[in-house]
N, C-alpha and C. Protein backbone atom coordinates (compact mmCIF):
# COMPACT_ATOMS: atom_id res chain seq x y z
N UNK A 1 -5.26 10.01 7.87
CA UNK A 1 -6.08 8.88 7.44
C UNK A 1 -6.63 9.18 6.05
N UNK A 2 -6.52 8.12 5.12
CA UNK A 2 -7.19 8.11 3.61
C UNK A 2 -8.86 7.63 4.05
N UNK A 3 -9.49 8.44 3.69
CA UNK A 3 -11.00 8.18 4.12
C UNK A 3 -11.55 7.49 3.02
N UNK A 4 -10.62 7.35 1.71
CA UNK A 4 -11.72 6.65 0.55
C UNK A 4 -12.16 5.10 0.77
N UNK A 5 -10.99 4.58 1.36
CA UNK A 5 -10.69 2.66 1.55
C UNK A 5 -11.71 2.38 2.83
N UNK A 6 -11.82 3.05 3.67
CA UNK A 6 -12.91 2.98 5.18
C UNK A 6 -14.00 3.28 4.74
N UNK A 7 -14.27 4.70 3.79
CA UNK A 7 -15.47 4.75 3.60
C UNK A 7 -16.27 3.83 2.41
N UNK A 8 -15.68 3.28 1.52
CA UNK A 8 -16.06 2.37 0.73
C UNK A 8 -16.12 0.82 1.29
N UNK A 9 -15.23 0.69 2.62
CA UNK A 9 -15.57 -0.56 3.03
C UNK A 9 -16.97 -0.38 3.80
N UNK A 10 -16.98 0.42 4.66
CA UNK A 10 -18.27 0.73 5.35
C UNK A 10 -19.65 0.53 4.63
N UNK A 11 -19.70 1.04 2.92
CA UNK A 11 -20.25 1.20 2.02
C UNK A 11 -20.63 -0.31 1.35
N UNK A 12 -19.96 -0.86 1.25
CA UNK A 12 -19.49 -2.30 0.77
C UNK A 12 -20.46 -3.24 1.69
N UNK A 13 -20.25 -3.44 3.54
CA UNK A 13 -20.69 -4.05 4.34
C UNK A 13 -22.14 -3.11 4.83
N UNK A 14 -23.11 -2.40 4.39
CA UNK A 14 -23.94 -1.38 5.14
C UNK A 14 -23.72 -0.73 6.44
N UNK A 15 -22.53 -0.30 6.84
CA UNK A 15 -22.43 0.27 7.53
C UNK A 15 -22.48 1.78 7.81
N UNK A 16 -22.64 2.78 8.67
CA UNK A 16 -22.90 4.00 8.46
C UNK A 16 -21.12 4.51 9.22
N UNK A 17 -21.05 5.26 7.31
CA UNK A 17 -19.77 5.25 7.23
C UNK A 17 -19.59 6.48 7.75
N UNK A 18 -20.26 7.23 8.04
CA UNK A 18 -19.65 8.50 8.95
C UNK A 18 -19.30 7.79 10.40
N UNK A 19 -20.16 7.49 11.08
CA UNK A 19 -19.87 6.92 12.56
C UNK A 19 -18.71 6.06 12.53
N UNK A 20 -18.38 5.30 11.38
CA UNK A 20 -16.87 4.33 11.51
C UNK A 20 -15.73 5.70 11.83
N UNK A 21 -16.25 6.38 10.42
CA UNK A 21 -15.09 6.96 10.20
C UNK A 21 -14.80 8.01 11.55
N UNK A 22 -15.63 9.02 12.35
CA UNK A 22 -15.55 9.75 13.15
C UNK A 22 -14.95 9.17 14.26
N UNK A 23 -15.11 7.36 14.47
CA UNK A 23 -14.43 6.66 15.81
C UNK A 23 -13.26 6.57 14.94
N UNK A 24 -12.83 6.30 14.00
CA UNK A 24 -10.90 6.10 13.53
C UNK A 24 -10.78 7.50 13.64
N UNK A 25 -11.50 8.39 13.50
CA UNK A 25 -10.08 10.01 13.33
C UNK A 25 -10.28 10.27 14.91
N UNK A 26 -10.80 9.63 15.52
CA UNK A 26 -10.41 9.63 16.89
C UNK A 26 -9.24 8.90 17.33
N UNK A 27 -9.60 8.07 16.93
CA UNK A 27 -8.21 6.94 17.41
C UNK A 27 -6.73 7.09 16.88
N UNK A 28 -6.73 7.55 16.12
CA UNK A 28 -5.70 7.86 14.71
C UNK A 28 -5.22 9.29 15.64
N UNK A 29 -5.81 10.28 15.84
CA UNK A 29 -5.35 11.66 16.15
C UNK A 29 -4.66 11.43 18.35
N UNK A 30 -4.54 10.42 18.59
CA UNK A 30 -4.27 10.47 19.56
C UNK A 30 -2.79 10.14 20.02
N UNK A 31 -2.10 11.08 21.04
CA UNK A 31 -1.24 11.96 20.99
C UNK A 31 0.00 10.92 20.97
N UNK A 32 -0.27 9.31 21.80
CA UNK A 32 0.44 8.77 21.83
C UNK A 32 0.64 7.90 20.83
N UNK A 33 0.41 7.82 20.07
CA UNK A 33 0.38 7.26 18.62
C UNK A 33 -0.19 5.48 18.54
N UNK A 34 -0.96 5.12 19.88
CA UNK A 34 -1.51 4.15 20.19
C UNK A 34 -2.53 3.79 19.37
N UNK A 35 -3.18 4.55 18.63
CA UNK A 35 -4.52 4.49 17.97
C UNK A 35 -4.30 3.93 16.36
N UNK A 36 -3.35 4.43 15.67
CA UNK A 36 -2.65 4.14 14.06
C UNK A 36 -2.84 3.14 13.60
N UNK A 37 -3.01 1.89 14.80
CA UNK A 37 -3.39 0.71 14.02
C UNK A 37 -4.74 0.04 14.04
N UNK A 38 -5.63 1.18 14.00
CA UNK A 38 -6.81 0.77 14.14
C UNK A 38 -7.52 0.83 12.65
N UNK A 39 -8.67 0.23 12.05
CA UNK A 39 -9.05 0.00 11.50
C UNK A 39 -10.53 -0.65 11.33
N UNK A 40 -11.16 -0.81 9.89
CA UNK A 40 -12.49 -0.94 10.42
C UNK A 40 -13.04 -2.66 10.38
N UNK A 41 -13.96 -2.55 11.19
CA UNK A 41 -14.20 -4.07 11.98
C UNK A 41 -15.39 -4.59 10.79
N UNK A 42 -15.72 -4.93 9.65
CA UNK A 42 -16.94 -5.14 9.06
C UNK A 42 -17.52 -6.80 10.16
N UNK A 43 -16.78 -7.34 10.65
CA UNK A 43 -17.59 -8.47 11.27
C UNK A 43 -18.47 -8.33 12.14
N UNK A 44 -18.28 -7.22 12.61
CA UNK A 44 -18.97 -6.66 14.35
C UNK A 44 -19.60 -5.16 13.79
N UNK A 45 -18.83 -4.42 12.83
CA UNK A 45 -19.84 -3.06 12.50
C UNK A 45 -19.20 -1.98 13.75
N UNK A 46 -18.05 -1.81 13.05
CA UNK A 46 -17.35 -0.76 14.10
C UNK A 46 -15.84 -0.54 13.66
N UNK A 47 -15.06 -0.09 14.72
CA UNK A 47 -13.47 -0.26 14.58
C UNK A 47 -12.68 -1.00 15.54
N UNK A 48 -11.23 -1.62 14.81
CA UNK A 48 -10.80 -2.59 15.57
C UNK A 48 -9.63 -2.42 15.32
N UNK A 49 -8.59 -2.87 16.96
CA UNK A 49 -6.92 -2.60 16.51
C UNK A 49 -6.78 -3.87 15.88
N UNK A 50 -6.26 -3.26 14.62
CA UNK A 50 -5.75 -4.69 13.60
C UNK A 50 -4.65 -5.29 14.28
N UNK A 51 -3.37 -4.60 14.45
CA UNK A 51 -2.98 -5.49 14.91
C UNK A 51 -2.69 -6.85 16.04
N UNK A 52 -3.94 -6.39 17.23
CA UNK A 52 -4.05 -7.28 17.65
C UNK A 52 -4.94 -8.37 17.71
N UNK A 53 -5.63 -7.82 16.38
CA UNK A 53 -6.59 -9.07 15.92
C UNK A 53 -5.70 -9.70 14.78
N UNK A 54 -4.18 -9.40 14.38
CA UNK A 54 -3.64 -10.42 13.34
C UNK A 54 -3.86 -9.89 11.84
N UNK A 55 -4.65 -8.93 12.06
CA UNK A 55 -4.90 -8.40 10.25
C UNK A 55 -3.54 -7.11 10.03
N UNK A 56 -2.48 -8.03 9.19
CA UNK A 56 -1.31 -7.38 9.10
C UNK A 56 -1.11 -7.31 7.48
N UNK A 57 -0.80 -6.49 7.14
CA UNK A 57 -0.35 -6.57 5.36
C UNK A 57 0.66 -6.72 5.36
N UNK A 58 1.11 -8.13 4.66
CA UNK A 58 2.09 -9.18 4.35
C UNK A 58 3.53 -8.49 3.53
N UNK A 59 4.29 -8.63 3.91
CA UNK A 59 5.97 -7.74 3.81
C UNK A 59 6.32 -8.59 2.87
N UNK A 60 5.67 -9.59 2.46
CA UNK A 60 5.89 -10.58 0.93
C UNK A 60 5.44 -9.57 -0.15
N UNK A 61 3.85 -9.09 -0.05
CA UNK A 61 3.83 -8.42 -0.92
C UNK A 61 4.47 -6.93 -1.32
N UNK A 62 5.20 -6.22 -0.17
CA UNK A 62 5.88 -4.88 -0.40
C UNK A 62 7.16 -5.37 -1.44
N UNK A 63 7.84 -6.51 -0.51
CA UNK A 63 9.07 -6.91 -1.43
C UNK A 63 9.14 -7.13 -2.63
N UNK A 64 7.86 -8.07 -3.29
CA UNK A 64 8.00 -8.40 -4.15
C UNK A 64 7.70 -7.09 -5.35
N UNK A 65 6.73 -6.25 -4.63
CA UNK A 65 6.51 -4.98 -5.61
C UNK A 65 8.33 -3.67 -5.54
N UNK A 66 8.85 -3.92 -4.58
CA UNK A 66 10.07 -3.54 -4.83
C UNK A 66 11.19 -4.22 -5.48
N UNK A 67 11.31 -5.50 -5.78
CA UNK A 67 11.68 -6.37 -6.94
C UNK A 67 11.19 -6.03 -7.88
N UNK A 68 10.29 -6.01 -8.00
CA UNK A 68 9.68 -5.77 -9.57
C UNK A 68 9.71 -4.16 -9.77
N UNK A 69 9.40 -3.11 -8.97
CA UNK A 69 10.10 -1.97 -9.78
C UNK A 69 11.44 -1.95 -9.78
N UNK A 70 12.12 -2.25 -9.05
CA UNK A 70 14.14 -2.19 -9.31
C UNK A 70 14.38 -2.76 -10.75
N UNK A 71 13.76 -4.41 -11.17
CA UNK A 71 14.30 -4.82 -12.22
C UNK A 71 13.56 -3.70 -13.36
N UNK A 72 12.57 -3.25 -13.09
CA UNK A 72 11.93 -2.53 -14.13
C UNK A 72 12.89 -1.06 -14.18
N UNK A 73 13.21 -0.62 -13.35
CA UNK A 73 14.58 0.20 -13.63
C UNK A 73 15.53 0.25 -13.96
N UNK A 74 16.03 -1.35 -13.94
CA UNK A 74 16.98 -2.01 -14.36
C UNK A 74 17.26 -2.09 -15.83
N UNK A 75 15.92 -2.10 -16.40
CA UNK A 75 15.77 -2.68 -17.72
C UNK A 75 15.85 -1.52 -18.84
N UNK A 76 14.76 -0.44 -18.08
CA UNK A 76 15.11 1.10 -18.66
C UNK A 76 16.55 1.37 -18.68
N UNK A 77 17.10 1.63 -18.09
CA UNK A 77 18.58 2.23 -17.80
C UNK A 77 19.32 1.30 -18.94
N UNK A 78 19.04 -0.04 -18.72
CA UNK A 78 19.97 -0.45 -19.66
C UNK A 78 19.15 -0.49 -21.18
N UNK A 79 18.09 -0.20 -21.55
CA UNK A 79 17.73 -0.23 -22.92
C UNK A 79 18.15 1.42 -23.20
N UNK A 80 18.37 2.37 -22.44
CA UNK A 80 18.77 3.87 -22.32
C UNK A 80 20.48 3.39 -23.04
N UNK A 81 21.45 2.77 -22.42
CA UNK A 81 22.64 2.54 -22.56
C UNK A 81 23.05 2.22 -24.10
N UNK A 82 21.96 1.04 -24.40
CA UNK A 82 21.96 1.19 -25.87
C UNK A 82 21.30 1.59 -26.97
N UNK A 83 20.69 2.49 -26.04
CA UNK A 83 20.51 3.90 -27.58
C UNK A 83 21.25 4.91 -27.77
N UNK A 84 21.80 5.11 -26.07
CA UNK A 84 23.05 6.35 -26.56
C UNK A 84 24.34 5.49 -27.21
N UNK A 85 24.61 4.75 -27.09
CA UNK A 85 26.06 3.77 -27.59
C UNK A 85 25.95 2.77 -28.42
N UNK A 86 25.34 2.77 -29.41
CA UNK A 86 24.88 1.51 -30.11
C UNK A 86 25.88 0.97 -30.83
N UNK A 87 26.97 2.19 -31.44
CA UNK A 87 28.02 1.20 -32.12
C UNK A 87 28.83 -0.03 -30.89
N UNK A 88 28.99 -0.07 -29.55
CA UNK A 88 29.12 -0.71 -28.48
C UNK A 88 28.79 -1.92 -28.53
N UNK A 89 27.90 -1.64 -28.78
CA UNK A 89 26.49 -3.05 -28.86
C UNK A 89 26.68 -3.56 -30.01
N UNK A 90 27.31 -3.30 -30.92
CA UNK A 90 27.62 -3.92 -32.37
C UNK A 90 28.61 -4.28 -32.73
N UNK A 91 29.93 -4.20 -31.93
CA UNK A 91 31.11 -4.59 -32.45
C UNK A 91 31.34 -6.26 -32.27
N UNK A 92 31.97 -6.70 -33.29
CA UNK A 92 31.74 -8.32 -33.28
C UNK A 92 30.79 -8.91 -33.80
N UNK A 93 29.57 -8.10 -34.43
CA UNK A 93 28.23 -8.51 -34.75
C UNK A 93 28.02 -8.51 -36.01
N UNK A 94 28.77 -7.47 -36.92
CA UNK A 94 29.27 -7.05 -38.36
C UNK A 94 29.58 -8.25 -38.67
């Protein structure tokens, strides 16, 4: 578990961010891996399984940030292509 994002939400809503945090590294460290999707509750002042309250992070936004680094690799590689080969890039242009 990243403790900075829990403990700054805790921080954010007045909550006492040790007690959040000590119930998630409970839940999180348990053996059957049932606990992982737990997270913290600021409506109620505690922790809550996200996913069965619906709080899911949207696979729109992963994609679109993996679109946008591919073309951004895309773009390197090929501005790379014509600096090593530039007469390439110039024939017909003379």
């Amino acid at each position: 578990i990243i403790p900075l994002i829990p403990r700054q939400l805790c921080d954010n809503v007045g909550l006492d961010a040790a007690d959040v945090l000590n119930k998630l590294r409970q839940k999180h460290v348990l053996p059957s891996g049932e606990g992982t999707l737990y997270g913290v509750d600021v409506n109620n002042g505690g922790i809550i399984d996200s996913f069965m309250n619906f709080v899911w992070e949207p696979a729109v936004v992963k994609i679109n940030a993996l679109n946008a680094v591919t073309e951004v690799a895309c773009l390197v590689l090929g501005a790379e292509e014509k600096v090593k080969n530039p007469k390439v890039y110039s024939i017909g242009f003379s």
